[in-house]
Protein backbone atom coordinates (compact mmCIF):
# COMPACT_ATOMS: atom_id res chain seq x y z
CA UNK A 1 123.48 116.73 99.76
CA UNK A 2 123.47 117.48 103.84
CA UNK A 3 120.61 118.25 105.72
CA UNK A 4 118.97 121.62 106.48
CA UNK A 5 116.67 122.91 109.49
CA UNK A 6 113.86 120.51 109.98
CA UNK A 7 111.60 122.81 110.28
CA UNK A 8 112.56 123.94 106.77
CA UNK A 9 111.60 120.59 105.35
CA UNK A 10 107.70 121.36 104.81
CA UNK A 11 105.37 118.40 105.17
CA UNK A 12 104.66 118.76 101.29
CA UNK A 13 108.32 118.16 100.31
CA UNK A 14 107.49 114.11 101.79
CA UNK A 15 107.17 112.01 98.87
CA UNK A 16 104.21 109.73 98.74
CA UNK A 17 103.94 106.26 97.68
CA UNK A 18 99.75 105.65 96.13
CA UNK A 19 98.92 108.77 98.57
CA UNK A 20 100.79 107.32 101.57
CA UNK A 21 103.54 109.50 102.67
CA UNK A 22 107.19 107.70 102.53
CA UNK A 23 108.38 108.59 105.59
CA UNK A 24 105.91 108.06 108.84
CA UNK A 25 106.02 108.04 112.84
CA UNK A 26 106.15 104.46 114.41
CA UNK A 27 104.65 104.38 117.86
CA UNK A 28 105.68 100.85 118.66
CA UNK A 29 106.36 101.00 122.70
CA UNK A 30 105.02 104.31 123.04
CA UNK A 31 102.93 102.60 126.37
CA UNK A 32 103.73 106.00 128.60
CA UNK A 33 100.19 107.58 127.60
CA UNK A 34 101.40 111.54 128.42
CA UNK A 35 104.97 111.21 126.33
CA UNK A 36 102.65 109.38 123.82
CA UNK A 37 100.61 111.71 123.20
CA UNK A 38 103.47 114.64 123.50
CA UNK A 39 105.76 112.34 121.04
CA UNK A 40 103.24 112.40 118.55
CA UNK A 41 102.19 116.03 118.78
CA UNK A 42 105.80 117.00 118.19
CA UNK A 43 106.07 114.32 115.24
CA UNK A 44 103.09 116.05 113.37
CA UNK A 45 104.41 119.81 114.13
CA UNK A 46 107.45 118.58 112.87
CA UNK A 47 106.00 117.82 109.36
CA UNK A 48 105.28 114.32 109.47
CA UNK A 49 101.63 113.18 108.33
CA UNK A 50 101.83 109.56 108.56
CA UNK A 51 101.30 107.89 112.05
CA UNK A 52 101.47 104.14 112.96
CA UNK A 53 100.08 102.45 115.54
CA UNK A 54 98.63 99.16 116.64
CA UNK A 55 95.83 97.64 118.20
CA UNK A 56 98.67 95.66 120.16
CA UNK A 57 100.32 98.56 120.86
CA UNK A 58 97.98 99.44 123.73
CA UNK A 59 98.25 103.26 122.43
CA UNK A 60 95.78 104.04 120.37
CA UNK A 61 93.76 106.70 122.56
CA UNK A 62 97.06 108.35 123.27
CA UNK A 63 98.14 108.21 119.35
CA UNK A 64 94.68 109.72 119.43
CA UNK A 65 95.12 112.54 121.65
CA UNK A 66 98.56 113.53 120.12
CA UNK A 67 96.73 113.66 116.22
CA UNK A 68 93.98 116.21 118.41
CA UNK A 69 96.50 118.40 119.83
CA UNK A 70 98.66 118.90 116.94
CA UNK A 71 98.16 121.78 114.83
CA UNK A 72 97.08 119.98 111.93
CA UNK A 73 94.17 119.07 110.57
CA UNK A 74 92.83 115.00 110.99
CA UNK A 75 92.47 115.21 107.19
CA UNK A 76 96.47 115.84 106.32
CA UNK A 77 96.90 113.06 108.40
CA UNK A 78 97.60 109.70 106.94
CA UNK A 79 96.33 107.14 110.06
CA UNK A 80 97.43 103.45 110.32
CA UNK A 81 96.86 100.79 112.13
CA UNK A 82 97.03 97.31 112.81
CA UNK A 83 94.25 94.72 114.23
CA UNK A 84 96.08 91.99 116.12
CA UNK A 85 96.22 88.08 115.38
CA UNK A 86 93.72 87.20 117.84
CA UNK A 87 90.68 89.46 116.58
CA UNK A 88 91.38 88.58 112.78
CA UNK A 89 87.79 86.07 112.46
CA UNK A 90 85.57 87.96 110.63
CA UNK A 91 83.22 89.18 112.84
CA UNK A 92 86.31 90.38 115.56
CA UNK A 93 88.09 92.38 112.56
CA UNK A 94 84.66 94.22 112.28
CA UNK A 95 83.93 94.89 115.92
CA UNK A 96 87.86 95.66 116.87
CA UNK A 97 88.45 97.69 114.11
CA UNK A 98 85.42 99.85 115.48
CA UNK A 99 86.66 100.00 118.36
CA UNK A 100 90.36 100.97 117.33
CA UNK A 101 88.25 104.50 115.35
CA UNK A 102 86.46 105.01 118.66
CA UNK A 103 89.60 104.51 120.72
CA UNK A 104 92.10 107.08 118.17
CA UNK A 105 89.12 109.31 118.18
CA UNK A 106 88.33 109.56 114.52
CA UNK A 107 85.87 108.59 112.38
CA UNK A 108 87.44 106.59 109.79
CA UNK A 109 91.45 105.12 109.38
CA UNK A 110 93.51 105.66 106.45
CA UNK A 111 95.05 102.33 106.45
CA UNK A 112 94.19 99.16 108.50
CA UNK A 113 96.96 96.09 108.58
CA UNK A 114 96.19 92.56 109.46
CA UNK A 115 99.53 92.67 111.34
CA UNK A 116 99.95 88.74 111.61
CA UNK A 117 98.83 86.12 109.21
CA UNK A 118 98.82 84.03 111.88
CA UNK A 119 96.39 83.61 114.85
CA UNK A 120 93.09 83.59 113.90
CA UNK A 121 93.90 85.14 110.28
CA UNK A 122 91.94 83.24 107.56
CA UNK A 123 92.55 84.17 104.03
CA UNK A 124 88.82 84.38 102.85
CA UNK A 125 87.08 85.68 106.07
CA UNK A 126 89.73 88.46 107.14
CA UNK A 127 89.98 90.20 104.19
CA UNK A 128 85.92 89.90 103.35
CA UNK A 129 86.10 91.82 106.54
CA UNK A 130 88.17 94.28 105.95
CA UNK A 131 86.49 94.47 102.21
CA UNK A 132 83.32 95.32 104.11
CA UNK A 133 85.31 98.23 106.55
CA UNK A 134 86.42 99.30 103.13
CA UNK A 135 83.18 99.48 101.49
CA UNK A 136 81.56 101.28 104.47
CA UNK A 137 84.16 103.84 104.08
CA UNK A 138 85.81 103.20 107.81
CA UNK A 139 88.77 102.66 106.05
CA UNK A 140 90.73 104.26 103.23
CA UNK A 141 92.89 101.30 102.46
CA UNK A 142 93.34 97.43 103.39
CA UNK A 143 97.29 96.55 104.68
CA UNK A 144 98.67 93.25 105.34
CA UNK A 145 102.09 93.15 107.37
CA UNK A 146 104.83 90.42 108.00
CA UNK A 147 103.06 88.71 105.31
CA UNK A 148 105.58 86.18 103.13
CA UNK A 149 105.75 86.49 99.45
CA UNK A 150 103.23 83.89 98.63
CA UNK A 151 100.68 85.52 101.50
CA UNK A 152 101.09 88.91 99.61
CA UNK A 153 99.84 86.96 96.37
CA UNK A 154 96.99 85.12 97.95
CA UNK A 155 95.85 87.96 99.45
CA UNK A 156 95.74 90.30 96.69
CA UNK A 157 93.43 86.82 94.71
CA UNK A 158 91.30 86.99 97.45
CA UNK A 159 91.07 90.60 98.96
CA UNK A 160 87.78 92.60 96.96
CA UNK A 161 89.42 96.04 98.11
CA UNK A 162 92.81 96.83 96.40
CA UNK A 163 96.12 96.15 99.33
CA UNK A 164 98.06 99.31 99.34
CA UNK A 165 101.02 98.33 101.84
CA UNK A 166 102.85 95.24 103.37
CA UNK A 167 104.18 96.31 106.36
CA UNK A 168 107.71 94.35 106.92
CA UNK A 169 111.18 94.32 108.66
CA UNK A 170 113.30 96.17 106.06
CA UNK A 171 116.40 97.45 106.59
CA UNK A 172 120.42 97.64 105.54
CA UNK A 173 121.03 94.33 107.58
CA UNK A 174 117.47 92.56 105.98
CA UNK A 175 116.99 94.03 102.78
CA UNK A 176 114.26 91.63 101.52
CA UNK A 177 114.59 91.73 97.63
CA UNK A 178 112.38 88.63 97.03
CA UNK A 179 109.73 90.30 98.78
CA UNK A 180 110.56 93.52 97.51
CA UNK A 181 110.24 92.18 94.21
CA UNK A 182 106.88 89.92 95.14
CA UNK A 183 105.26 92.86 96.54
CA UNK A 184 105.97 95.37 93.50
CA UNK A 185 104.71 92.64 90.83
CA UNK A 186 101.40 92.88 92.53
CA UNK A 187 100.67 96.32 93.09
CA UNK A 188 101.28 96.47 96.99
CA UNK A 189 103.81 98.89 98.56
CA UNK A 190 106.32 97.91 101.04
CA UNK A 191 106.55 99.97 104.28
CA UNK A 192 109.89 99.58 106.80
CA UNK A 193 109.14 98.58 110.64
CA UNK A 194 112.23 98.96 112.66
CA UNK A 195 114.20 100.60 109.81
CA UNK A 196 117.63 101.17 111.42
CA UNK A 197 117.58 97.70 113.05
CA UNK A 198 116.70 99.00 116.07
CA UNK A 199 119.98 100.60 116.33
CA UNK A 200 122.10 98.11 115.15
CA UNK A 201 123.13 100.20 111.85
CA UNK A 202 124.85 102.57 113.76
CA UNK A 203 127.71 100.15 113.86
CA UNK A 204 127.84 99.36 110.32
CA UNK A 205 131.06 100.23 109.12
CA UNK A 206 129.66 101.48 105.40
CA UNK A 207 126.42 103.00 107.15
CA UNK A 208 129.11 105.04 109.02
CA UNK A 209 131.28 105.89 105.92
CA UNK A 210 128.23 107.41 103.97
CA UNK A 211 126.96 109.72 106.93
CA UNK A 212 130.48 110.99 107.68
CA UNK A 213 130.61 111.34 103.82
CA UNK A 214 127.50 113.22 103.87
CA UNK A 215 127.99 114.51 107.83
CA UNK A 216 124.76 113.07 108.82
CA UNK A 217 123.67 110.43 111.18
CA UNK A 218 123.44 106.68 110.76
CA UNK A 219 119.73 106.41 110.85
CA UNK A 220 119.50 109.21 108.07
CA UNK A 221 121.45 106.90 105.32
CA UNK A 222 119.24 104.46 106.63
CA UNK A 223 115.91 105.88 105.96
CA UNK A 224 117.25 107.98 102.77
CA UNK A 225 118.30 103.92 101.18
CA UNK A 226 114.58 102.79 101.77
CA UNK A 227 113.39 105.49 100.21
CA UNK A 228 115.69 104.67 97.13
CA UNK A 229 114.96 101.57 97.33
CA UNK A 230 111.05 102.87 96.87
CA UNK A 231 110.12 101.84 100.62
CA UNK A 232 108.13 104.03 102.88
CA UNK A 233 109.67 104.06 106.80
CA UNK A 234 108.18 104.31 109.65
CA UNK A 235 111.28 104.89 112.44
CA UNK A 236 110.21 105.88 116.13
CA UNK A 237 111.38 107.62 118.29
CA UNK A 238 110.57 109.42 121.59
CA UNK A 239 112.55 112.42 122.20
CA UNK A 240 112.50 115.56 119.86
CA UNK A 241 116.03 115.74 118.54
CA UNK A 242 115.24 112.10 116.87
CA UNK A 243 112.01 112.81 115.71
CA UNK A 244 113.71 116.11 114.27
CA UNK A 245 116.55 114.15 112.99
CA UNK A 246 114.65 111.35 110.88
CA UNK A 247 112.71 114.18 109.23
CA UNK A 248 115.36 115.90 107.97
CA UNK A 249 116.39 112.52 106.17
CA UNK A 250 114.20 113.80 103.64
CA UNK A 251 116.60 116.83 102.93
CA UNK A 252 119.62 113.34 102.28
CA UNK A 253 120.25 112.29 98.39
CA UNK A 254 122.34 108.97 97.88
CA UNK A 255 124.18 108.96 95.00
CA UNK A 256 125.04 105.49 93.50
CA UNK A 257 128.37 104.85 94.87
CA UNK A 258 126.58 105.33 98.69
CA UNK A 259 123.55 102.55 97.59
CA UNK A 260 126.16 100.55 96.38
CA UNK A 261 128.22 100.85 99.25
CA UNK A 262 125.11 99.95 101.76
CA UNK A 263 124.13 97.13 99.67
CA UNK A 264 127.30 95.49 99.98
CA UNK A 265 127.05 94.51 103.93
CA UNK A 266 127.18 90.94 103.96
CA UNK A 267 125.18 90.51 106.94
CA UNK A 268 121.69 89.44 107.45
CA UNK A 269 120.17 90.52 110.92
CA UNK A 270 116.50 90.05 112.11
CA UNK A 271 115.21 92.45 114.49
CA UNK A 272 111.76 90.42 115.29
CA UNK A 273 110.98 86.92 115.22
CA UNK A 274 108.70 85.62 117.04
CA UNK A 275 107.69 82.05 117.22
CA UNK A 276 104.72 82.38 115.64
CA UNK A 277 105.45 84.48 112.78
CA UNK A 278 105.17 82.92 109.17
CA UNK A 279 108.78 82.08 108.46
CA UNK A 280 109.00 80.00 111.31
């Protein structure tokens, strides 16, 4: 199936994932406030209703501003984000996550991520925090991200509030099935950071057969296989014509011989890696 008009893909027609909506605006190096805040206005108009950002970002008011102007209503907006691996004791995830609502200008989050379970992240008194944000009703759900299959376990043992999401890499050239698989088992959803490899797809010899096949772009069959594979995106992008074009991935049906296709690259590429992330 091709693609129509973005604007004819109404936000309604996004499938959701536990309430979360499968295909979201990243905001990840979105540090120029004014195209920030214009890059998110134009996301929401669009039809999106799921924005991600990051206390690390450095973006939040501007994420903020862009949810304000929009012609949408703060309630049809699905809000995430992410409290950073130095503020994860207990008593820094409840003050920073305060100050994250006061900064975005709301007055609770749909979703807050420990985006690091590394740092200062402790098992027992991060996620009693983020229990207690929970209970209080600051936040709608608890997310973990970059978290390794036996993290995702642990935490779901010791977490009081149900994990929605795990917030990962995912991608054609780092597919993940082990985590995939470790994250359905217990209840937690998987949402895509840098979901077209930060570009790297493009030159993917069977990413490019199935958009010619379906005369679409690369990043479409990209985000249209993560949502087969049951994985909620979250691509960014600055200009209009990309935010435009991810949306209409919604309008882009794989058939089997497309996954099949895509699942056969025989390369394994990671996008981000720091030094101090949990696989190293």
């Amino acid at each position: 199936m091709g693609t129509e008009d973005a604007e004819t893909v109404a936000p309604g027609t996004c499938p959701t994932a536990n309430g979360m909506p499968m295909l979201g605006f990243g905001t990840w190096q979105h540090d120029d406030p004014d195209r920030c805040v214009e890059s998110v206005r134009t996301a929401l108009e669009a039809g999106y209703r799921h924005i991600d950002t990051a206390q690390a970002y450095d973006n939040e008011a501007a994420v903020g501003e862009g949810i304000a102007a929009a012609d949408v209503d703060r309630e049809d907006v699905f809000l995430a984000t992410k409290v950073w691996r130095d503020n994860l004791a207990h008593d820094d995830v409840l003050e920073t996550a305060r100050e994250s609502i006061d900064r975005l200008g709301v007055d609770y989050l749909d979703l807050l991520y420990i985006h690091w379970p590394t740092g200062e992240y402790d098992p027992e008194g991060t996620l009693s925090a983020l229990s207690e944000l929970y209970d209080e009703g600051l936040i709608e759900n608890v997310g973990i991200s970059n978290f390794l299959p036996e993290q995702v376990r642990e935490a779901v043992d010791v977490c009081d509030a149900p994990i929605l999401a795990n917030q990962v890499e995912l991608h054609p050239l780092l597919p993940q099935p082990d985590l995939r698989e470790a994250c359905e088992n217990a209840g937690v959803e998987v949402v895509a950071y840098s979901p077209i490899a930060r570009g790297e797809i493009f030159d993917q010899p069977e990413v490019q057969d199935v958009a010619e096949k379906h005369g679409v772009s690369e990043a479409q069959v990209s985000l249209a296989w993560l949502r087969e594979k049951g994985v909620t995106a979250i691509p960014k992008a600055t200009g209009e014509e990309h935010i435009r074009d991810n949306w209409e991935s919604l309008t882009l049906e794989l058939d089997r011989e497309d996954i099949d296709k895509i699942d056969s690259i025989d390369e394994t590429q990671r996008q981000v890696d720091p030094s101090f992330a949990p696989w190293n």
